[in-house]
Each structure stands twice: as C-alpha cells, then as structure tokens.
N, C-alpha and C. Protein backbone atom coordinates (compact mmCIF):
# COMPACT_ATOMS: atom_id res chain seq x y z
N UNK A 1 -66.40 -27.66 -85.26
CA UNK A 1 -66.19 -26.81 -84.12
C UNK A 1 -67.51 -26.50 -83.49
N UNK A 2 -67.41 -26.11 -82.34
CA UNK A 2 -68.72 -25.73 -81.81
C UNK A 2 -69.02 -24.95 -81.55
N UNK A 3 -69.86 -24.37 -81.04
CA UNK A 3 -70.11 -22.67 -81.19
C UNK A 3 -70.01 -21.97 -80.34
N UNK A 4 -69.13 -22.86 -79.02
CA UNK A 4 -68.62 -21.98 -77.95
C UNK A 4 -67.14 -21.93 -78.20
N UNK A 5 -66.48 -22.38 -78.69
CA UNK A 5 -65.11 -22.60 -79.10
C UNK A 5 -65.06 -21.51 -80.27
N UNK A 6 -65.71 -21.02 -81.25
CA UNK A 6 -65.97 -19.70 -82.25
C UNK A 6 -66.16 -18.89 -81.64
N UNK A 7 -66.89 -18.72 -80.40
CA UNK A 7 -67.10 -17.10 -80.03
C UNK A 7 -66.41 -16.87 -78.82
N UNK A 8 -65.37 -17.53 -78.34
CA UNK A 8 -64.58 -17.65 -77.21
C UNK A 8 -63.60 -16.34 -77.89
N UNK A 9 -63.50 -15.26 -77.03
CA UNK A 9 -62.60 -14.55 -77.12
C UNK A 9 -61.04 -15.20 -76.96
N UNK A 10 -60.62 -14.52 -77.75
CA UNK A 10 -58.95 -14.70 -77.57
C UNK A 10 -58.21 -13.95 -76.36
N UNK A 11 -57.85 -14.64 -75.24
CA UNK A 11 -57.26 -14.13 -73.91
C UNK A 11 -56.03 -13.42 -74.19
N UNK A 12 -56.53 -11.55 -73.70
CA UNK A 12 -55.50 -10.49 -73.48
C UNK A 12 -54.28 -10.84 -73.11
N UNK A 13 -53.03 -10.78 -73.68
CA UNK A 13 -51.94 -11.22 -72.92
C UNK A 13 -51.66 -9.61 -71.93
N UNK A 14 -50.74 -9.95 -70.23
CA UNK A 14 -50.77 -8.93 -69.53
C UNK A 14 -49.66 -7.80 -70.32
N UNK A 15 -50.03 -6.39 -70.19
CA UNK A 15 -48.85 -5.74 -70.88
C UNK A 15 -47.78 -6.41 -69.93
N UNK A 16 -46.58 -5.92 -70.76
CA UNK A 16 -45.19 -5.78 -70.42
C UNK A 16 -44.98 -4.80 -69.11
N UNK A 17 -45.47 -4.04 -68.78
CA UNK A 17 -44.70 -2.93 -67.82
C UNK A 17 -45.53 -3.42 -66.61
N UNK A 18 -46.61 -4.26 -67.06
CA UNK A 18 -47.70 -4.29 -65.39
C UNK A 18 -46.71 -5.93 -65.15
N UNK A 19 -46.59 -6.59 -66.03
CA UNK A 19 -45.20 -7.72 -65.52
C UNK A 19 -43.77 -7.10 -64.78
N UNK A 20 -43.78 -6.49 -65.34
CA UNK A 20 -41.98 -5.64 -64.81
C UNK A 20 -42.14 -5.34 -63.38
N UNK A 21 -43.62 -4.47 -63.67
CA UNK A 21 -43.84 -4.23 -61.96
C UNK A 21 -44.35 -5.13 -61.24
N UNK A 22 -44.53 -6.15 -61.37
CA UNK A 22 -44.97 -6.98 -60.64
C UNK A 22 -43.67 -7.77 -60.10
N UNK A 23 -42.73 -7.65 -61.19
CA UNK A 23 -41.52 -8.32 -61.03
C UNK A 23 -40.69 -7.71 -59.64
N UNK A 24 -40.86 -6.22 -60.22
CA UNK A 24 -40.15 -5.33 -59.06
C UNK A 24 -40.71 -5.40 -57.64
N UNK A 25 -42.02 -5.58 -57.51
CA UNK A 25 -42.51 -5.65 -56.37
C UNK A 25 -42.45 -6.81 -55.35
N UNK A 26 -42.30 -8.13 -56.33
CA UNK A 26 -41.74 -8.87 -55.68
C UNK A 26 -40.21 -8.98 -55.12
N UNK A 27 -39.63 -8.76 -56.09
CA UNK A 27 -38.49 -8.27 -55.54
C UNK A 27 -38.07 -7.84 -54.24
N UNK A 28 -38.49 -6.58 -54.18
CA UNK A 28 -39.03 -5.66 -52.99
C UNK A 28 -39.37 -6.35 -52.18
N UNK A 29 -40.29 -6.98 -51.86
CA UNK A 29 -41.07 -8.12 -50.87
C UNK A 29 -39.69 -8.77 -50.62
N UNK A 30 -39.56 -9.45 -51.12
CA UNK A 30 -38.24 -10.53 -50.95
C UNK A 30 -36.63 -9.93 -50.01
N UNK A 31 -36.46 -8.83 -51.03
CA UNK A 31 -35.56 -7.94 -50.11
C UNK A 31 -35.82 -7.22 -48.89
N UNK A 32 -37.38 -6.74 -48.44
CA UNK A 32 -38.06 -6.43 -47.36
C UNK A 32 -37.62 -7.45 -46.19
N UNK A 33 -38.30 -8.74 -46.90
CA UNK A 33 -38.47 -9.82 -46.06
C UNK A 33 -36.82 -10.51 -45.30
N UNK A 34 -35.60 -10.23 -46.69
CA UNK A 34 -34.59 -11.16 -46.30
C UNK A 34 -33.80 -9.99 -44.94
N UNK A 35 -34.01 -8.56 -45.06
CA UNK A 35 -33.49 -7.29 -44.00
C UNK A 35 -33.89 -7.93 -43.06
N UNK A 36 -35.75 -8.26 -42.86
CA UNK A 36 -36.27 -8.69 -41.13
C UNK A 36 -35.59 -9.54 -40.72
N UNK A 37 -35.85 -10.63 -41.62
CA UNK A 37 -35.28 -11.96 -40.66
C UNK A 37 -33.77 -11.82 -40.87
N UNK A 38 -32.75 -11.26 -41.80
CA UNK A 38 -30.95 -11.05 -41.25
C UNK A 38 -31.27 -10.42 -39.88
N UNK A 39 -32.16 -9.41 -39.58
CA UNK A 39 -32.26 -8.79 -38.34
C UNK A 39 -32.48 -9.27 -37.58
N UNK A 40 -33.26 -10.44 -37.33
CA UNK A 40 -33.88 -10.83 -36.26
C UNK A 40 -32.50 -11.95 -35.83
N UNK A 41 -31.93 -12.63 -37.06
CA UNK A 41 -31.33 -13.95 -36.89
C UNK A 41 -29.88 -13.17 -36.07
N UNK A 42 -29.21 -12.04 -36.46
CA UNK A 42 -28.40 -11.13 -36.37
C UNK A 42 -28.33 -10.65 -34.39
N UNK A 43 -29.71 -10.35 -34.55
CA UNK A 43 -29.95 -9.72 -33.24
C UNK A 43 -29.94 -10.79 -32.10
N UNK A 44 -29.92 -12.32 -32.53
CA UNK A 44 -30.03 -13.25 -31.34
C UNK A 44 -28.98 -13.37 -31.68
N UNK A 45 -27.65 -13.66 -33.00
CA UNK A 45 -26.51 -13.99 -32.57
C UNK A 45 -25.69 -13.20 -31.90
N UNK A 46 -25.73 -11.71 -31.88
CA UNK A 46 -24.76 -10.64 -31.31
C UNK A 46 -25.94 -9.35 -31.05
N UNK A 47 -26.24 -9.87 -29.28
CA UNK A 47 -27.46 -9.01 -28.90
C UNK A 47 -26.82 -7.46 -28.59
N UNK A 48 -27.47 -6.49 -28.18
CA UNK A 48 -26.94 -5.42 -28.20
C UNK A 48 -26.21 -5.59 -26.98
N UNK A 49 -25.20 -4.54 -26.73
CA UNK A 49 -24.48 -4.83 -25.81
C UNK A 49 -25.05 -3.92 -24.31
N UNK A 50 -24.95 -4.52 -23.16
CA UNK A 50 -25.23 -4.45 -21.81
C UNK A 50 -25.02 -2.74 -21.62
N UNK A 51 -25.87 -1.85 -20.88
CA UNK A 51 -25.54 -0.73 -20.37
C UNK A 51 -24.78 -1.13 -19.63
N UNK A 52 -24.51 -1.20 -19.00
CA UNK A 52 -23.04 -1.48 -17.83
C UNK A 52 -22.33 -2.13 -18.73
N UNK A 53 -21.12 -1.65 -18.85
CA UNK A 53 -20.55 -2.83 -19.88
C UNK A 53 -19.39 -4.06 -19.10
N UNK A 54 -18.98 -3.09 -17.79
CA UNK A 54 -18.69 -4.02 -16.69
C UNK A 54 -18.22 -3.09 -15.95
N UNK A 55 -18.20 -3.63 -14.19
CA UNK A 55 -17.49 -2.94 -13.20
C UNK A 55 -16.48 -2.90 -13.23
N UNK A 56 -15.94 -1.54 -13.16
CA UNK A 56 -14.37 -1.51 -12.66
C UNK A 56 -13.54 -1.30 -11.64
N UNK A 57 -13.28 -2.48 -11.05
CA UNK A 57 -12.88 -2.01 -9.66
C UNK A 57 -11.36 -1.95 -9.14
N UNK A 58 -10.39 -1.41 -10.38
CA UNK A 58 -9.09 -1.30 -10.13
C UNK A 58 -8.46 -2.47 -10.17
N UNK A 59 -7.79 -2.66 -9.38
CA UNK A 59 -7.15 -3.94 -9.32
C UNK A 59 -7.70 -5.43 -9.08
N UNK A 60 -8.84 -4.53 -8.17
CA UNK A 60 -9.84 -6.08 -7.53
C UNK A 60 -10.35 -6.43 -8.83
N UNK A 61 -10.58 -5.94 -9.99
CA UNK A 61 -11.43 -5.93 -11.42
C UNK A 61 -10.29 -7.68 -11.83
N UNK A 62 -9.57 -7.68 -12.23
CA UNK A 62 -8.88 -8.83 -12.36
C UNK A 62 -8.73 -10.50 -11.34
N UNK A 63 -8.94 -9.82 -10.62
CA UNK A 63 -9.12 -11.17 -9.40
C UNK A 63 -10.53 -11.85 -8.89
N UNK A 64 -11.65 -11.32 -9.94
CA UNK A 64 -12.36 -11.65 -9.94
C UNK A 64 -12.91 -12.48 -10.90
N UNK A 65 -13.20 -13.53 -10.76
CA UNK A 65 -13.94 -14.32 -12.29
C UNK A 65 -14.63 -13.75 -13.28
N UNK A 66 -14.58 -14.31 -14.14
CA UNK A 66 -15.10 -13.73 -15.60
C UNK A 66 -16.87 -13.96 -14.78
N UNK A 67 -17.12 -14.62 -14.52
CA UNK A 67 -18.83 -15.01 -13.60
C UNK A 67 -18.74 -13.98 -12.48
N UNK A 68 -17.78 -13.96 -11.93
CA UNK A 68 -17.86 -12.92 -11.18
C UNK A 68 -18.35 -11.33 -11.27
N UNK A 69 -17.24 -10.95 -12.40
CA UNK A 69 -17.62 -9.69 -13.07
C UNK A 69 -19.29 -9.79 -13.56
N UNK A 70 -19.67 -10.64 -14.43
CA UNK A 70 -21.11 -10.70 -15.05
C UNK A 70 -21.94 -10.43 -13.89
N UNK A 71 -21.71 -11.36 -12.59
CA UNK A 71 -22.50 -10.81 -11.36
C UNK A 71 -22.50 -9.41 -11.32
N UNK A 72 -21.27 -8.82 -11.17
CA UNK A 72 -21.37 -7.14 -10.45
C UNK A 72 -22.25 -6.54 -11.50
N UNK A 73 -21.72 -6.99 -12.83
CA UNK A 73 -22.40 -6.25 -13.80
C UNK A 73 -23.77 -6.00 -13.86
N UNK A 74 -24.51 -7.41 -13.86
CA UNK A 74 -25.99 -7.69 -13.43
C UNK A 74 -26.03 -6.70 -12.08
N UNK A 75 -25.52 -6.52 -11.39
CA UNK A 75 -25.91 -6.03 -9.87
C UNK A 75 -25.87 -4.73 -10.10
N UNK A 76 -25.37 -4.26 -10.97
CA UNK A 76 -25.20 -2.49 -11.58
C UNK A 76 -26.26 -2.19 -12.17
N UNK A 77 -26.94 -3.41 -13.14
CA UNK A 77 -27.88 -2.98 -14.14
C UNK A 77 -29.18 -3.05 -13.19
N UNK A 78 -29.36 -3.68 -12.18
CA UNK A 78 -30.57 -4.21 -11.11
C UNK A 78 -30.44 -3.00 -10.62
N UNK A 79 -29.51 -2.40 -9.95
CA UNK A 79 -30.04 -1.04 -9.77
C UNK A 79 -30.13 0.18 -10.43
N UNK A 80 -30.03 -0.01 -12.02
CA UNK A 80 -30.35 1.10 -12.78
C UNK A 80 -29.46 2.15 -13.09
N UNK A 81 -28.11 1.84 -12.64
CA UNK A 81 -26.85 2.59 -12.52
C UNK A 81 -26.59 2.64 -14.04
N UNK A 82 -26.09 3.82 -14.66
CA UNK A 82 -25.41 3.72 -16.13
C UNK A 82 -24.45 4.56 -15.70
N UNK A 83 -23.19 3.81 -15.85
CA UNK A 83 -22.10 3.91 -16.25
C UNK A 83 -21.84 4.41 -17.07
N UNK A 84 -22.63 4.55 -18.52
CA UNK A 84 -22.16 4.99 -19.74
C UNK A 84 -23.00 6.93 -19.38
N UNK A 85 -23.40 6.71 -18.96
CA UNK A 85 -23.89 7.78 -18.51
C UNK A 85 -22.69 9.11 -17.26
N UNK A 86 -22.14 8.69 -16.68
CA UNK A 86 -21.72 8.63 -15.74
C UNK A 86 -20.29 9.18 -16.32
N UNK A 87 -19.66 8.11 -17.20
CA UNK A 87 -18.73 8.82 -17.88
C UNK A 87 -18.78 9.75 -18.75
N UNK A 88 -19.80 9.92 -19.43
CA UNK A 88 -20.46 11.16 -20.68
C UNK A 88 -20.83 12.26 -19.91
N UNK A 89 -21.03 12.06 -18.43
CA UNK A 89 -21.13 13.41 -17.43
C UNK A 89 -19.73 13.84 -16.97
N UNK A 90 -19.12 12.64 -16.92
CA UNK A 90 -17.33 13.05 -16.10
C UNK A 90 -16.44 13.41 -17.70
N UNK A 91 -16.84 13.36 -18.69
CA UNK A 91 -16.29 13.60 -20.20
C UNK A 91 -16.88 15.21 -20.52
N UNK A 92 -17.87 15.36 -20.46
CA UNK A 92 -18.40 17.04 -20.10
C UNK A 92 -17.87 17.69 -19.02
N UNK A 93 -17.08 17.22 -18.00
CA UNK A 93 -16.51 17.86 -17.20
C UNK A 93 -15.22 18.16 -17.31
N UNK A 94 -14.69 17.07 -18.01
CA UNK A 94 -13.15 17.52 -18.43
C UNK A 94 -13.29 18.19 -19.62
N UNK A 95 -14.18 17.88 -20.63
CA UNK A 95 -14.21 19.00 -21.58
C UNK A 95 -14.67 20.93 -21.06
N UNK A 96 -15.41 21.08 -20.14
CA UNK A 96 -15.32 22.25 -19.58
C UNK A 96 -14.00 22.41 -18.70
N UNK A 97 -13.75 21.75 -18.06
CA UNK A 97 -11.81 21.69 -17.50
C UNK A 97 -11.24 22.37 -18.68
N UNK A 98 -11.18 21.50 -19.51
CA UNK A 98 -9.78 21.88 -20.46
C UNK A 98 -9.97 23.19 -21.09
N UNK A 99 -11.29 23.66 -21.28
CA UNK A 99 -11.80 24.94 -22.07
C UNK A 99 -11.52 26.16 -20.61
N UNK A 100 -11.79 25.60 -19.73
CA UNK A 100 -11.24 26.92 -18.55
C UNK A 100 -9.80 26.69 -18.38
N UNK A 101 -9.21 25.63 -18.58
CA UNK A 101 -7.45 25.64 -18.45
C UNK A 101 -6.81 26.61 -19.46
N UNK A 102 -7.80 26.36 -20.92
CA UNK A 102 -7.15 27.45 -21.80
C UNK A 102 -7.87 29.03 -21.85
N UNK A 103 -8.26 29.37 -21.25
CA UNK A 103 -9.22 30.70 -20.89
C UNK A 103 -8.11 31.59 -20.51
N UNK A 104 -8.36 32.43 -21.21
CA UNK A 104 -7.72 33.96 -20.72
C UNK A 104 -8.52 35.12 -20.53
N UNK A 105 -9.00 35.25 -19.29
CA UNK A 105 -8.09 35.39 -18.07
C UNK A 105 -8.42 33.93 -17.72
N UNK A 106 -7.48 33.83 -16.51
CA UNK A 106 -7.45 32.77 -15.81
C UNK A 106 -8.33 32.64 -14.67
N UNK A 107 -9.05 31.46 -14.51
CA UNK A 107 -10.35 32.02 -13.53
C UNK A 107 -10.35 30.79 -12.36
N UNK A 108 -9.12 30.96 -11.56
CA UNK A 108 -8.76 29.61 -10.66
C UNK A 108 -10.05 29.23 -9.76
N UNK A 109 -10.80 30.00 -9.66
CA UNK A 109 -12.46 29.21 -8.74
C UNK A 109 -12.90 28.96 -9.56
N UNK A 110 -13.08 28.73 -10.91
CA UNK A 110 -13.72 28.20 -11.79
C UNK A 110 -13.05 27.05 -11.94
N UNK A 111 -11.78 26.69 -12.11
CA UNK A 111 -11.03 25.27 -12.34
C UNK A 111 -10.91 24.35 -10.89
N UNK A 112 -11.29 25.17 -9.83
CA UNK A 112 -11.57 24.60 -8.51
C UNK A 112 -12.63 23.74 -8.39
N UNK A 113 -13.78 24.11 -9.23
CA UNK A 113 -14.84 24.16 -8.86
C UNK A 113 -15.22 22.67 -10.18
N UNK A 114 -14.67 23.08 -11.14
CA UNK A 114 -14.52 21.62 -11.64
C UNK A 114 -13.80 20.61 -11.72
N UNK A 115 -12.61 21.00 -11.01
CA UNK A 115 -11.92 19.91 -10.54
C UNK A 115 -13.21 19.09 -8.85
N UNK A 116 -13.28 19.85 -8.37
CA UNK A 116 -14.30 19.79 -7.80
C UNK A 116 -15.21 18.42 -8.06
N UNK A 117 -15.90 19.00 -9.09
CA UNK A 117 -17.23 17.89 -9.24
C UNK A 117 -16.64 16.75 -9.65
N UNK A 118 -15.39 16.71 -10.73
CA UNK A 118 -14.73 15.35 -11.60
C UNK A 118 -14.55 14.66 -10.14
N UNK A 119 -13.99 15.13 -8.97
CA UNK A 119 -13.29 14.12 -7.64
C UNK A 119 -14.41 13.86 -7.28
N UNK A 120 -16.47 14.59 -7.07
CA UNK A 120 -17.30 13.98 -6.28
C UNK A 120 -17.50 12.42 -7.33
N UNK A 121 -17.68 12.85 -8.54
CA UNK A 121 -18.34 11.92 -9.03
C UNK A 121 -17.24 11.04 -9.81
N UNK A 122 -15.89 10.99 -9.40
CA UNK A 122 -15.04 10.01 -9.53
C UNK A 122 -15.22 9.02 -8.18
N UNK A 123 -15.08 9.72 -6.87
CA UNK A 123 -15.39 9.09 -5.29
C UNK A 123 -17.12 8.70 -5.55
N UNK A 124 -17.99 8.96 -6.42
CA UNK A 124 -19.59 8.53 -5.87
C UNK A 124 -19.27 6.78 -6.65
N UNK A 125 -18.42 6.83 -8.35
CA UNK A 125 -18.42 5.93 -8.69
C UNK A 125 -17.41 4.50 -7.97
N UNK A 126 -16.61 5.57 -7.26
CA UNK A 126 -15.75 4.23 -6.42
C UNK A 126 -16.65 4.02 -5.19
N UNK A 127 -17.49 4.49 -5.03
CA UNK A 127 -18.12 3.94 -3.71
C UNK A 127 -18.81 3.03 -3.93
N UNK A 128 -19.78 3.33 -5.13
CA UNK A 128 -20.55 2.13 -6.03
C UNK A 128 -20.05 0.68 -5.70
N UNK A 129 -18.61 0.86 -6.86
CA UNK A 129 -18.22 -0.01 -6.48
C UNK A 129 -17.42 -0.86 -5.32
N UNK A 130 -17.33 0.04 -4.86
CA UNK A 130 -16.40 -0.88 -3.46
C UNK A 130 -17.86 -1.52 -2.91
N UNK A 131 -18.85 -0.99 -3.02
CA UNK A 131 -20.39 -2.17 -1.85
C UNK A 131 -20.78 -2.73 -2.91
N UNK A 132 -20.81 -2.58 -4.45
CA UNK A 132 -20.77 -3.89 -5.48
C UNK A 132 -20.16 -5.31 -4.99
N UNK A 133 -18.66 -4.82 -5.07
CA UNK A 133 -17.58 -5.61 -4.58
C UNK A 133 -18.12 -6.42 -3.07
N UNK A 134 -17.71 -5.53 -2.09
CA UNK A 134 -18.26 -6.45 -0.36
C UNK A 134 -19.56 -7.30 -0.83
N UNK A 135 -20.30 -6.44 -1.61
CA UNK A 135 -21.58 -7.56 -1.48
C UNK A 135 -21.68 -8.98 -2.57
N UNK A 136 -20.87 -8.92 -3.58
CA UNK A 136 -20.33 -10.16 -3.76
C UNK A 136 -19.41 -11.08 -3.51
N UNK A 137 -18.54 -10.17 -2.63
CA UNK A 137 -17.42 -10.91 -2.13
C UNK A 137 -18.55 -11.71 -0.38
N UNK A 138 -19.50 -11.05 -0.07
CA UNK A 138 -20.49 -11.63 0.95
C UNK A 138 -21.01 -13.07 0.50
N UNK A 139 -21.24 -12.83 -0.94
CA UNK A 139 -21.70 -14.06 -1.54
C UNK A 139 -21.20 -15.38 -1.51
N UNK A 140 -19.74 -15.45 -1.65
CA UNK A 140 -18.68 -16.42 -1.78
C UNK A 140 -18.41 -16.98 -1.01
N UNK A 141 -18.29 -19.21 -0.91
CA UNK A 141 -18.10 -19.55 -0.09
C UNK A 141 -16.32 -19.04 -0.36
N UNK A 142 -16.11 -20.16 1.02
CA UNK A 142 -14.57 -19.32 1.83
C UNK A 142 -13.44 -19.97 0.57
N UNK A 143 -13.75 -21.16 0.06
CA UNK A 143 -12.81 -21.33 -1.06
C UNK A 143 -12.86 -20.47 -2.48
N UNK A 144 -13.62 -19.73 -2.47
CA UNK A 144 -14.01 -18.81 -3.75
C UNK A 144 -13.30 -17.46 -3.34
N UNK A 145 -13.56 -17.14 -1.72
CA UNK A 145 -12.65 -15.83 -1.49
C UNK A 145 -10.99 -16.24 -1.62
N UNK A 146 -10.50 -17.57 -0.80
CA UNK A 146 -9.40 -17.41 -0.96
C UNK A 146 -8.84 -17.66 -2.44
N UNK A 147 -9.73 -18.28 -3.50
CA UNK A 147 -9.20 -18.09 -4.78
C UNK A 147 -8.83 -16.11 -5.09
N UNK A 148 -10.24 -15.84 -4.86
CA UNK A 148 -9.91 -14.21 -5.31
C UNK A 148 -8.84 -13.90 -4.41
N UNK A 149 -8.25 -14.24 -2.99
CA UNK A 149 -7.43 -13.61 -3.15
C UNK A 149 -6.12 -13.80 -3.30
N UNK A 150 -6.05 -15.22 -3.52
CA UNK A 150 -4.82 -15.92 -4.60
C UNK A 150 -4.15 -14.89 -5.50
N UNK A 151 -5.92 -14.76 -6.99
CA UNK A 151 -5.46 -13.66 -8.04
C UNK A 151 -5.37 -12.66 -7.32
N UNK A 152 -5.47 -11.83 -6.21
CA UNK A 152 -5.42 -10.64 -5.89
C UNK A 152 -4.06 -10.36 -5.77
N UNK A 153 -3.46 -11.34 -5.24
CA UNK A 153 -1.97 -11.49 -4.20
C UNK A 153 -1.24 -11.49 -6.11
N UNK A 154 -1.67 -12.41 -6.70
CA UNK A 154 -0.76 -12.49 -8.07
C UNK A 154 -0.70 -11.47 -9.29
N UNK A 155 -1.54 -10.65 -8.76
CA UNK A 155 -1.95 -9.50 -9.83
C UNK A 155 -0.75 -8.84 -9.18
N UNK A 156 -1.40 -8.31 -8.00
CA UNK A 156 0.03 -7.24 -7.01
C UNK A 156 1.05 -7.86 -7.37
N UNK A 157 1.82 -8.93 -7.18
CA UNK A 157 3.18 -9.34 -7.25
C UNK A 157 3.02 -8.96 -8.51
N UNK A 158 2.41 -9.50 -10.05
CA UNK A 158 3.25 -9.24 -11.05
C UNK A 158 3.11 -7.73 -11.11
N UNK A 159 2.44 -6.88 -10.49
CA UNK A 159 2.47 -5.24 -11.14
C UNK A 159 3.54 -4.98 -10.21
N UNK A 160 4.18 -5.44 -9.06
CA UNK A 160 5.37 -4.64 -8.30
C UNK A 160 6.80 -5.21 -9.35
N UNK A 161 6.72 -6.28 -10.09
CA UNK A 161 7.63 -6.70 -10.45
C UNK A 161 7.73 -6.01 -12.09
N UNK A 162 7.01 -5.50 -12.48
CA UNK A 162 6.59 -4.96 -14.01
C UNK A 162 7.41 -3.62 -13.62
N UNK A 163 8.66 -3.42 -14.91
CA UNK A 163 9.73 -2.74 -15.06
C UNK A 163 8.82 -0.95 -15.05
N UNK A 164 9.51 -0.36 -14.37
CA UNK A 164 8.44 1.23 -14.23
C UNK A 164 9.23 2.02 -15.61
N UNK A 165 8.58 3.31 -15.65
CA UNK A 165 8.98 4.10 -16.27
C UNK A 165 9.46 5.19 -15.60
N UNK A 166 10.48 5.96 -15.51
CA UNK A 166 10.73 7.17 -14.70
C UNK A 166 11.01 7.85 -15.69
C-alpha cells in the first residue's frame, strides 16, 4: 500500500435528515415548477374570459353572426364600456328597490326615484347598443344585411308562432 492510500481519510457519509431535506426540497421545486407551467399551459388553453362578455341587443342579438357578435363585442371593449360593471350598478339598484318596496313607512319618492335611475341606465345601455348595432350593420356588404335580415324576419316569425302563456 502506499502511503497516501493509509492516511486517506474515510469519506463522511451525508446524515440522514440533510438527505430527507434535500429530498423534500426537491420535491417542492418540482411541485413549484409543475403549478407554473399547468398555469401557463392552462391559461393559453381557456384564456380568461372577455369583460364584455357579449352585446345584447334583444332580438337583433340572434340575427346576427356568431363573427358578428365577436365584432360588437370587440367594439364594446375598444371603447372601454363594462357591462359587467353596468349590471353590478343596475343589481345595487334593484337591491335598494326591493329594500324600499319592503320599508315601513312607505316612502313612494324614494321608489320613484329608483325606479328612476334602473330606466336611465337601462335606456343609456340600449342606446349603446342600438349605435353598436347601426355601426356594424354600416359595415356589411348588402348580401350580409339581407342575410341578417333573413334571421331577423325568422327569429320574429318563430317567436309570433311560439305557444304564449296567459
């Protein structure tokens, strides 16, 4: 033997608990790592969904193309309009409605007055949309309007023909 091979220390094995944690930490890393990227892979297959979630324009809402609608929609979000907003203001209004409907005493300029605002900002959101509407219906050559108003004409017929309730 030689005399570096005799005085060669015998190599510390690592404790047990600084392995465990090392074990755990990778771990950790790994489970860190697989959250980001499910997130990231997650977030391009089902992106969050659109503030506008679409225009509604009554009946015209159906006689318009599925491309169509995405237009108005885009044309809502270009000007910064939230809808979701809009209803969470007209949803605070019927919730103060219904809390003065059940009020005793009865305070009829107070239920005036919010019936009131629900009709401005029910009429501000149909105005929206009715110059949404003209200004994509501006867009369309003349065979694209008379398609819309093909579905327009076929929506009306089937809702006059759809059995009522009295």
């Amino acid at each position: 033997m030689t005399q570096e091979t005799t005085n060669a220390k015998p190599a510390k094995s690592t404790p047990t608990w600084v392995r465990v944690l090392l074990g755990v930490s990778l771990t950790l890393n790994l489970l860190v790592a697989g959250v980001v990227v499910g997130g990231i892979l997650g977030h391009e297959r089902h992106p969050p969904r659109p503030e506008v979630e679409e225009v509604n324009l009554g009946p015209f809402t159906g006689a318009f193309s599925r491309n169509d609608r995405e237009a108005l929609r885009r044309a809502a979000e270009a000007e910064g309009l939230s809808f979701r907003a809009m209803r969470r203001d007209a949803r605070e209004d019927l919730d103060a409605l219904i809390g003065a409907l059940e009020a005793d005493p009865w305070d009829r300029s107070a239920v005036e007055a919010m019936i009131g605002r629900y009709r401005e900002r029910t009429l501000g959101r149909i105005g929206i949309g009715e110059r949404l509407m003209i200004e994509r219906l501006d867009q369309m050559q003349p065979e694209e309007r008379r398609a819309f108003a093909e579905r327009l004409r076929e929506g009306f017929d089937h809702s006059r023909m759809a059995p009522r309730d009295r």
